[in-house]
C-alpha atoms as a PDB file:
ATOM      1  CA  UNK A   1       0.000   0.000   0.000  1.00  0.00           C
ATOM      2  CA  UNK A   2       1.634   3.380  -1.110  1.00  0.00           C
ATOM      3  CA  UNK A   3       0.242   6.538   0.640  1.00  0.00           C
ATOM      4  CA  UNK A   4      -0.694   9.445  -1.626  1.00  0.00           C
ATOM      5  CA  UNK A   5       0.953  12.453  -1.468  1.00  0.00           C
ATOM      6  CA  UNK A   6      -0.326  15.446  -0.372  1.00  0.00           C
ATOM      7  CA  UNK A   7      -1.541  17.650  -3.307  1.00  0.00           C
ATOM      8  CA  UNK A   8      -0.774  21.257  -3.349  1.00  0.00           C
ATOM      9  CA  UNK A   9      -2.988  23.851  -5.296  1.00  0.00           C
ATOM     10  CA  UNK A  10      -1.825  26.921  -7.646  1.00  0.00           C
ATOM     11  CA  UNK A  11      -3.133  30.375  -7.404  1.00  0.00           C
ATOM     12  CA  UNK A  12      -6.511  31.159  -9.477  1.00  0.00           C
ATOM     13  CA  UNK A  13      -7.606  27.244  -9.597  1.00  0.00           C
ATOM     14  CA  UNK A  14     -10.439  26.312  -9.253  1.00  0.00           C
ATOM     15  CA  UNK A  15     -11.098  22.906  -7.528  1.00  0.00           C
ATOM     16  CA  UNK A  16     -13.639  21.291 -10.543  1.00  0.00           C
ATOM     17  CA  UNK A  17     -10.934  21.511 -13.387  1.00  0.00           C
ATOM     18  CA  UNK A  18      -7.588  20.007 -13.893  1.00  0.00           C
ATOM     19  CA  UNK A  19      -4.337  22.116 -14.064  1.00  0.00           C
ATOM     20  CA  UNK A  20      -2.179  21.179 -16.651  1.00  0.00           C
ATOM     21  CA  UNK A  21       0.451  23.054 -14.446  1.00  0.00           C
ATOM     22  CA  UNK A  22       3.273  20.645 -13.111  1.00  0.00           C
ATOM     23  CA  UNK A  23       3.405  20.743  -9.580  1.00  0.00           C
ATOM     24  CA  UNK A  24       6.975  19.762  -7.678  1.00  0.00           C
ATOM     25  CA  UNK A  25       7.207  16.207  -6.199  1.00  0.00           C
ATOM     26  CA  UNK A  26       4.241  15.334  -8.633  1.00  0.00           C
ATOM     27  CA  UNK A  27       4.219  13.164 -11.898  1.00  0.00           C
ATOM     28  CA  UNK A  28       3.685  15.027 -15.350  1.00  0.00           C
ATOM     29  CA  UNK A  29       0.226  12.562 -15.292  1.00  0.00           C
ATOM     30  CA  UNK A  30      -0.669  13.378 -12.160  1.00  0.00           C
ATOM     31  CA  UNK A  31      -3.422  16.205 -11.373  1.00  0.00           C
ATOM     32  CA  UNK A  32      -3.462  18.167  -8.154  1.00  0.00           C
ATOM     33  CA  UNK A  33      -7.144  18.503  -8.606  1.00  0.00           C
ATOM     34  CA  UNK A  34      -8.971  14.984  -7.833  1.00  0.00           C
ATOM     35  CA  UNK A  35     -12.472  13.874  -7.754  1.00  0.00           C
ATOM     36  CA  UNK A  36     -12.091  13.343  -4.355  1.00  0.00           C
ATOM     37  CA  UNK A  37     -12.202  17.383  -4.407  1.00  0.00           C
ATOM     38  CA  UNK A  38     -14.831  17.365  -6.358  1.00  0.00           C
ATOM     39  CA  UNK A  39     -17.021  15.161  -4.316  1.00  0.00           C
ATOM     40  CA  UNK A  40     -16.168  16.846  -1.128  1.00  0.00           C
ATOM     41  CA  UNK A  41     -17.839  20.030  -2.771  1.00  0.00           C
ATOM     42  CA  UNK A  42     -13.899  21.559  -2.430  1.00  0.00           C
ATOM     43  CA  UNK A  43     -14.195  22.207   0.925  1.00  0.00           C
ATOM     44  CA  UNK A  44     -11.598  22.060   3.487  1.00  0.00           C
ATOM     45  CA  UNK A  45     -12.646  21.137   7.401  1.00  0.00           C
ATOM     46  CA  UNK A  46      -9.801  21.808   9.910  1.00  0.00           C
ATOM     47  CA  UNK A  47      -9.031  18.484  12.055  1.00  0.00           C
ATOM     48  CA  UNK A  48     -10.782  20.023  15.063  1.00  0.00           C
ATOM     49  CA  UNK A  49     -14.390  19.990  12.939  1.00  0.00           C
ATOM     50  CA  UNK A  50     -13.750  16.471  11.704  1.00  0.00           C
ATOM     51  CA  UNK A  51     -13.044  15.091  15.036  1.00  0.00           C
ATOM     52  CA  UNK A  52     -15.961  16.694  16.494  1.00  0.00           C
ATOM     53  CA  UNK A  53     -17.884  14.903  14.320  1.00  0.00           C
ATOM     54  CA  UNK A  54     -16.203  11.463  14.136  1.00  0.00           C
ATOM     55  CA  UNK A  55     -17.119  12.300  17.993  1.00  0.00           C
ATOM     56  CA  UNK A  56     -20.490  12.872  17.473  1.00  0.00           C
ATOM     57  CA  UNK A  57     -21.148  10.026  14.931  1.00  0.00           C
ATOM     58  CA  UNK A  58     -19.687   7.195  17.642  1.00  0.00           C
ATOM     59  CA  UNK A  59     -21.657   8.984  20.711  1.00  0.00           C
ATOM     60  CA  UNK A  60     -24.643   8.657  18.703  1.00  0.00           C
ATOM     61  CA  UNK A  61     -24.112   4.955  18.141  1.00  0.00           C
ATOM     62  CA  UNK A  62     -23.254   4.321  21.751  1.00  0.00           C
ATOM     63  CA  UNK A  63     -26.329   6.128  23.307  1.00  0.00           C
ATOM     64  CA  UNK A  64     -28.911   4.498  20.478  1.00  0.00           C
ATOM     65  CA  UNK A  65     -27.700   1.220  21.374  1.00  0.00           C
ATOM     66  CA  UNK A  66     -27.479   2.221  25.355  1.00  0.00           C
ATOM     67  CA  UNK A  67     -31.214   3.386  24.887  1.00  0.00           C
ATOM     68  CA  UNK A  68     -32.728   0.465  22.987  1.00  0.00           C
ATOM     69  CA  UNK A  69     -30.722  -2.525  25.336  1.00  0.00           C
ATOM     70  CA  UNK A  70     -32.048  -0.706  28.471  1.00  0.00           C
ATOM     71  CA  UNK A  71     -35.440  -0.585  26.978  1.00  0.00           C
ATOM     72  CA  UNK A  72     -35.482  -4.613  26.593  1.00  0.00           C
ATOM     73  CA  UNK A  73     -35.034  -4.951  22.781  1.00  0.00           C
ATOM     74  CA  UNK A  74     -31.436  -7.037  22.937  1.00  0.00           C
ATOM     75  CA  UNK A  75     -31.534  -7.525  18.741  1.00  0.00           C
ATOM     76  CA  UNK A  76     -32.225  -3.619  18.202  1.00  0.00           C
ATOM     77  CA  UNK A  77     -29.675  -2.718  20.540  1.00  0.00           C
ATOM     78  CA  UNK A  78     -26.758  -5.268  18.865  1.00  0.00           C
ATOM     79  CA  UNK A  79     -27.693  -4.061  15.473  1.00  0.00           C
ATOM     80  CA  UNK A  80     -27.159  -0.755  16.409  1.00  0.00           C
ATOM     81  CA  UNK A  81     -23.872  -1.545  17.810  1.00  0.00           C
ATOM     82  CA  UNK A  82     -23.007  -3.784  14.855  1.00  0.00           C
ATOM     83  CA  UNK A  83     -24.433  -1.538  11.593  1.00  0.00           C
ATOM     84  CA  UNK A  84     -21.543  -0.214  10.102  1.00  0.00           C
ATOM     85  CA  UNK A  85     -22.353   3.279  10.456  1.00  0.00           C
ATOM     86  CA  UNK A  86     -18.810   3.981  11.721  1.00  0.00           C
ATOM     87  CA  UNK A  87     -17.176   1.621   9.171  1.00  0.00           C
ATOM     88  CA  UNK A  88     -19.392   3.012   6.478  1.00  0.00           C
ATOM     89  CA  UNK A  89     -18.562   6.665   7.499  1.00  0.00           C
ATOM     90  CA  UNK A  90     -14.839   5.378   7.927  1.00  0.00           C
ATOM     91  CA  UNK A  91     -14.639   4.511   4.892  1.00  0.00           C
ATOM     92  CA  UNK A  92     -15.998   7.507   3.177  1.00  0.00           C
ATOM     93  CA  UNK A  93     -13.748   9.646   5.437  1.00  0.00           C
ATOM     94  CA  UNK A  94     -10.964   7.768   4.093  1.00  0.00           C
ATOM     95  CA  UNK A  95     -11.493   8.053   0.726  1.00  0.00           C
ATOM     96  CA  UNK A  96     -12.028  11.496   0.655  1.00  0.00           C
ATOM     97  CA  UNK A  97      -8.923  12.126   2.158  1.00  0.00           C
ATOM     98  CA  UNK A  98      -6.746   9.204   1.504  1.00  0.00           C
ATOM     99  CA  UNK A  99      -7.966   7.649  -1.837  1.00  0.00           C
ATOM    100  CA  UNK A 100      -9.129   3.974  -2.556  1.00  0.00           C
ATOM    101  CA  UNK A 101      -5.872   2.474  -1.774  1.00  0.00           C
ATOM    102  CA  UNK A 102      -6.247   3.512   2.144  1.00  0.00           C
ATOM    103  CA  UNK A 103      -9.535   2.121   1.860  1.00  0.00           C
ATOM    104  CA  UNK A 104      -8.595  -1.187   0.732  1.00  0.00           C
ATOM    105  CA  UNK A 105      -5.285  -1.562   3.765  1.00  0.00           C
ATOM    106  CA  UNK A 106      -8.113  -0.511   5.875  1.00  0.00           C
ATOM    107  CA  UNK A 107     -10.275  -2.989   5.027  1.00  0.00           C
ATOM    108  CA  UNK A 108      -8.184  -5.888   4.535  1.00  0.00           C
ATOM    109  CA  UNK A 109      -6.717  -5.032   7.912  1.00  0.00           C
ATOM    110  CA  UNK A 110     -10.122  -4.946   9.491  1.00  0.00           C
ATOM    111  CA  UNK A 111     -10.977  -8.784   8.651  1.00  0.00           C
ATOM    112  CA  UNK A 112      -8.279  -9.612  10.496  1.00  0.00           C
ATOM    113  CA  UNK A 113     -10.082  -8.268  13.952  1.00  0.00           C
ATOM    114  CA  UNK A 114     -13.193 -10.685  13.160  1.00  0.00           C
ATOM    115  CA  UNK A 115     -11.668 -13.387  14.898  1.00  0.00           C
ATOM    116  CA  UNK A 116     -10.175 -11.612  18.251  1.00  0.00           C
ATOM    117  CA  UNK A 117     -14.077  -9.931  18.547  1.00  0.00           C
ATOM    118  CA  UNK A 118     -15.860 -13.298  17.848  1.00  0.00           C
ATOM    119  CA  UNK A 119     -13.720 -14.470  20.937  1.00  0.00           C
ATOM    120  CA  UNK A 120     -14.560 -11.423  22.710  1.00  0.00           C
ATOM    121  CA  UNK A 121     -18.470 -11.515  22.643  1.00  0.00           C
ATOM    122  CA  UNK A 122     -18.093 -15.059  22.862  1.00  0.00           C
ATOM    123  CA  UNK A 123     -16.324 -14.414  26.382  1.00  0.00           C
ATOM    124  CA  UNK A 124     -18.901 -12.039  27.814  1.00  0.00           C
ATOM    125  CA  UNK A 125     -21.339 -14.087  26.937  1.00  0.00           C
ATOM    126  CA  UNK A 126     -19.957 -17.448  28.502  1.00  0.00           C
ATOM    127  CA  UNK A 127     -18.708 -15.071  31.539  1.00  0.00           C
ATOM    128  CA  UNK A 128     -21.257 -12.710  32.434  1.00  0.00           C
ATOM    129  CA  UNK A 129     -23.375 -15.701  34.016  1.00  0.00           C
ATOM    130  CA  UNK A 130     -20.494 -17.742  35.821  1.00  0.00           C
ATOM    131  CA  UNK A 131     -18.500 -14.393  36.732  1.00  0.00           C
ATOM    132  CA  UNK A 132     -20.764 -11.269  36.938  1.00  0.00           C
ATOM    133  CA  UNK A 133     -20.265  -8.348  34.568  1.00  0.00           C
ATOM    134  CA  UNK A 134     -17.225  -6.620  35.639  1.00  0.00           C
ATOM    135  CA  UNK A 135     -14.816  -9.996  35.629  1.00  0.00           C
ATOM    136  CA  UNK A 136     -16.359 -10.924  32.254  1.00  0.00           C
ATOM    137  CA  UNK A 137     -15.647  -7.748  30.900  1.00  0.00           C
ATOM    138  CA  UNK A 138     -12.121  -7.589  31.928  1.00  0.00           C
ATOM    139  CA  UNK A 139     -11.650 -10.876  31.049  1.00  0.00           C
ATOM    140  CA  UNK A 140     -12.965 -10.779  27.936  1.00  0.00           C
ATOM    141  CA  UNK A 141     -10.665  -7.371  27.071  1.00  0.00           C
ATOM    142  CA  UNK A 142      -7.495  -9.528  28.181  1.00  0.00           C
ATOM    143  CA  UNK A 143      -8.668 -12.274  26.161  1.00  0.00           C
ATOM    144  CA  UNK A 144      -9.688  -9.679  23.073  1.00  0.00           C
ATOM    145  CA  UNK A 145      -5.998  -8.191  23.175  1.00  0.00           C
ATOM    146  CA  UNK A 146      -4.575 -11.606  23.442  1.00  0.00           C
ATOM    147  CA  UNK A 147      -6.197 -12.673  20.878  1.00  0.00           C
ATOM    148  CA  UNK A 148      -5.284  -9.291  18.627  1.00  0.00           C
ATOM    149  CA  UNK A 149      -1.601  -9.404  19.672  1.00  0.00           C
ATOM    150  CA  UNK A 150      -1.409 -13.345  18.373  1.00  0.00           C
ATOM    151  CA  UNK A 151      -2.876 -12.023  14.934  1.00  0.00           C
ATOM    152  CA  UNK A 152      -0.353  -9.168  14.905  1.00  0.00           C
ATOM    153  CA  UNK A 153       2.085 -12.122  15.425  1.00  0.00           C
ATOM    154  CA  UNK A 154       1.162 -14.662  12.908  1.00  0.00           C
ATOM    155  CA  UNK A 155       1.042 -11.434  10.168  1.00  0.00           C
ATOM    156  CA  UNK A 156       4.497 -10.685  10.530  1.00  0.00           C
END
């Protein structure tokens, strides 16, 4: 996976046509205006915004699925959890700003944490019962991290 350079912009462009202008550090091909650009509408957020939503997005999650599991609806409240809203978004994010290669390392990558959560839920669902809550959860952590550091292992 190769990460993209950052594109720089000349003076007087406008973000919805390409500049035949050569910019330094880029290929002759290459164009520092992208469709990403173009889908974003050419705007620019500052890190701060983004984050603040990012923040917003997961709190939303959390508190929807909070709401419906204390309200007795156990399926609602894991398919809340589990609807890739964030992976969705994620991926959007990353395209926008990183292109389709960072979306494919990201997903690729992400597969590989299938197996370390199966264990996990797995866990807190075996523990919860035998345990109570609070040793099931940190057991199931220890075993999730276990579990992530062995993948990390066998990758290399």
């Amino acid at each position: 996976m190769t990460r993209q350079k950052k594109l720089t912009y000349h003076e007087g462009c406008t973000l919805r046509q390409a500049c035949p202008e050569p910019v330094e550090g880029l290929r002759r091909t290459d164009y520092h205006h992208t469709v990403r650009d173009s889908i974003a509408g050419g705007y620019r957020v500052n890190d701060l915004v983004k984050y603040g939503i990012y923040f917003l997005l997961g709190g939303t999650i959390v508190s929807v699925s909070t709401y419906l599991g204390s309200q007795g609806k156990p399926f609602l409240a894991a398919f809340a959890s589990t609807f890739p809203a964030i992976t969705g978004a994620t991926f959007v994010l990353m395209y926008l700003n990183g292109g389709s290669d960072a979306i494919v390392g990201y997903a690729r990558n992400l597969l590989w944490f299938v197996p370390p959560w199966l264990v996990y839920v797995s866990a807190m669902i075996t523990g919860v019962p035998r345990f109570g809550f609070w040793p099931a959860m940190f057991g199931s952590l220890v075993l999730y991290m276990g579990c992530v550091g062995a993948v990390r292992l066998w990758l290399r």
